[in-house]
Protein backbone atom coordinates (compact mmCIF):
# COMPACT_ATOMS: atom_id res chain seq x y z
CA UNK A 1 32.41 15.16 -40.04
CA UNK A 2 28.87 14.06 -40.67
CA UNK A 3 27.54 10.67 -38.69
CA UNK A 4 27.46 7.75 -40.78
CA UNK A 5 24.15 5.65 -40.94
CA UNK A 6 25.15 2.02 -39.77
CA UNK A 7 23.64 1.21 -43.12
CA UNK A 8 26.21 2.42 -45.08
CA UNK A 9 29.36 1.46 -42.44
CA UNK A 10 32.20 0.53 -43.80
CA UNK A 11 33.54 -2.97 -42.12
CA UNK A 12 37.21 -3.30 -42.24
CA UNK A 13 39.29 -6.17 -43.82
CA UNK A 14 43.00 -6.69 -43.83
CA UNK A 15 43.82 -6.46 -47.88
CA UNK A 16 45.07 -10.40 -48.33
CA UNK A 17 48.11 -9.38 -49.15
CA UNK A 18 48.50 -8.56 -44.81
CA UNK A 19 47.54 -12.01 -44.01
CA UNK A 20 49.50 -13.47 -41.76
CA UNK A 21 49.82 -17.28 -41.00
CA UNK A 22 51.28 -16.65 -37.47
CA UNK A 23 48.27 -14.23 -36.57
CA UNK A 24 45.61 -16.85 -38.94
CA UNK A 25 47.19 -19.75 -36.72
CA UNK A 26 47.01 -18.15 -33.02
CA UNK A 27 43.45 -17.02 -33.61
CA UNK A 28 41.68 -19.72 -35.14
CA UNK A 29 43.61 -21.88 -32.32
CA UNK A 30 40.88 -20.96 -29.98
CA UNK A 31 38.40 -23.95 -29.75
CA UNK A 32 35.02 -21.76 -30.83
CA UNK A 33 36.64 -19.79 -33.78
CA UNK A 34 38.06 -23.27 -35.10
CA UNK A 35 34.33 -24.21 -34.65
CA UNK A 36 33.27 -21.32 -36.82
CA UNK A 37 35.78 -21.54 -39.55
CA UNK A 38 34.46 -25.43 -39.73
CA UNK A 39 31.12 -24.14 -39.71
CA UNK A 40 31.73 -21.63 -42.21
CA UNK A 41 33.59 -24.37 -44.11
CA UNK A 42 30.39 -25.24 -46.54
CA UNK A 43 30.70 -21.93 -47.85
CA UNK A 44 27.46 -20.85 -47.18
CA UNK A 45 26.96 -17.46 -45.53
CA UNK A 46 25.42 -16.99 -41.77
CA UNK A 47 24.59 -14.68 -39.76
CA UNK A 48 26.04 -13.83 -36.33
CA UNK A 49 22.98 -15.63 -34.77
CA UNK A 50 23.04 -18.00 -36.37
CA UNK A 51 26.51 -19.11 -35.74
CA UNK A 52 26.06 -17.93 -31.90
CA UNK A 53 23.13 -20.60 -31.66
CA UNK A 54 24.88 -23.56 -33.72
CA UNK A 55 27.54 -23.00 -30.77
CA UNK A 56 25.27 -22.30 -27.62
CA UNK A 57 27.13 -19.19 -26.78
CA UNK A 58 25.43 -15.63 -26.51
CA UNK A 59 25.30 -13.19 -29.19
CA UNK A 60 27.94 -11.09 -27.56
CA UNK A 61 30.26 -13.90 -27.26
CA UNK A 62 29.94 -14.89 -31.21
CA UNK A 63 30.37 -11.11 -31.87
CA UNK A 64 33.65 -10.70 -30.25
CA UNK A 65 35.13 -14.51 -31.51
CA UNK A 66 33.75 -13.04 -35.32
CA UNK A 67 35.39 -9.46 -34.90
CA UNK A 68 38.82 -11.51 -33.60
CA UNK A 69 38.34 -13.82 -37.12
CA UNK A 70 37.16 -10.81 -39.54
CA UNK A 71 40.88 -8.81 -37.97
CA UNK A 72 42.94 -12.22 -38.67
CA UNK A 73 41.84 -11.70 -42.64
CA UNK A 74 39.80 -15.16 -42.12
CA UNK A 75 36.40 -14.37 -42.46
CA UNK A 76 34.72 -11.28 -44.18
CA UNK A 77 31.78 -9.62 -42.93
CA UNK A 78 29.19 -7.95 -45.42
CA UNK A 79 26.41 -6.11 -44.44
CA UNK A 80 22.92 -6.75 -46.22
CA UNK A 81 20.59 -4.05 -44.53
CA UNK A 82 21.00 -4.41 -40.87
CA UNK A 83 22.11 -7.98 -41.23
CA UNK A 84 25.87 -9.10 -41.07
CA UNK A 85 26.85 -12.24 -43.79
CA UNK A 86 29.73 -13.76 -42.69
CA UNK A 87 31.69 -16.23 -44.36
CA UNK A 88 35.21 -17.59 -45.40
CA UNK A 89 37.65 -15.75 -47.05
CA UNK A 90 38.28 -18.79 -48.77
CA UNK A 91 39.75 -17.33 -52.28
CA UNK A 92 42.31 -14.96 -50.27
CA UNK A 93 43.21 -17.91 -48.08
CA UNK A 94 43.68 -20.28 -50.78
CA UNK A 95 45.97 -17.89 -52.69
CA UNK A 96 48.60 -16.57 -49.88
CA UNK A 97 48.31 -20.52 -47.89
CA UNK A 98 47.46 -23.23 -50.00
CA UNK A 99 45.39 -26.18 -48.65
CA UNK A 100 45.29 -24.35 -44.84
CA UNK A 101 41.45 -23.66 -45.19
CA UNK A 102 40.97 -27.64 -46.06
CA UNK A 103 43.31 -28.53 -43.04
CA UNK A 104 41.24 -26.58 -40.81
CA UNK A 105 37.78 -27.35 -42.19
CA UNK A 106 37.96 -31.68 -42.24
């Protein structure tokens, strides 16, 4: 198998239909992913920096509290070059738990 170029990597996403509120729940209960969701609750896209500065936490930190998000099926990732995007998966959210994403962005 030929190496992928990280410009063309594929990032992974549970399909919405996976979501689970249970797994949602336990993983946006940590204090700095609730953070994120709330910051991600304008529905404008940032990237990791971004969110790792609005928080004070380093790079490596955000990374690993995204990745945890992006697995739950709360956020999706999108690469733009060698940039990530990441915002809400607000349309998924608001289809399989109704009213969850406005509970956890007030």
């Amino acid at each position: 198998m030929a190496a992928t170029s990280s410009y063309h990597e594929k990032i992974h996403h549970p399909p919405a239909a996976a979501l689970e509120l249970a797994t949602i729940m336990r993983t946006v209960g940590d204090p700095v992913r609730l953070e994120i969701v709330r910051l991600l609750g304008d529905d404008r896209p940032r990237v990791c920096n971004e969110l790792s500065t609005a928080l004070g936490i380093p790079p490596s930190t955000g990374s690993y509290h995204l990745r945890l998000l992006r697995e739950a099926g709360v956020t999706r990732t999108h690469a733009q070059g060698t940039l990530r995007l990441i915002s809400l998966r607000r349309d998924d959210l608001d289809e399989r738990f109704p009213g969850l994403l406005d509970v956890l962005t007030r």
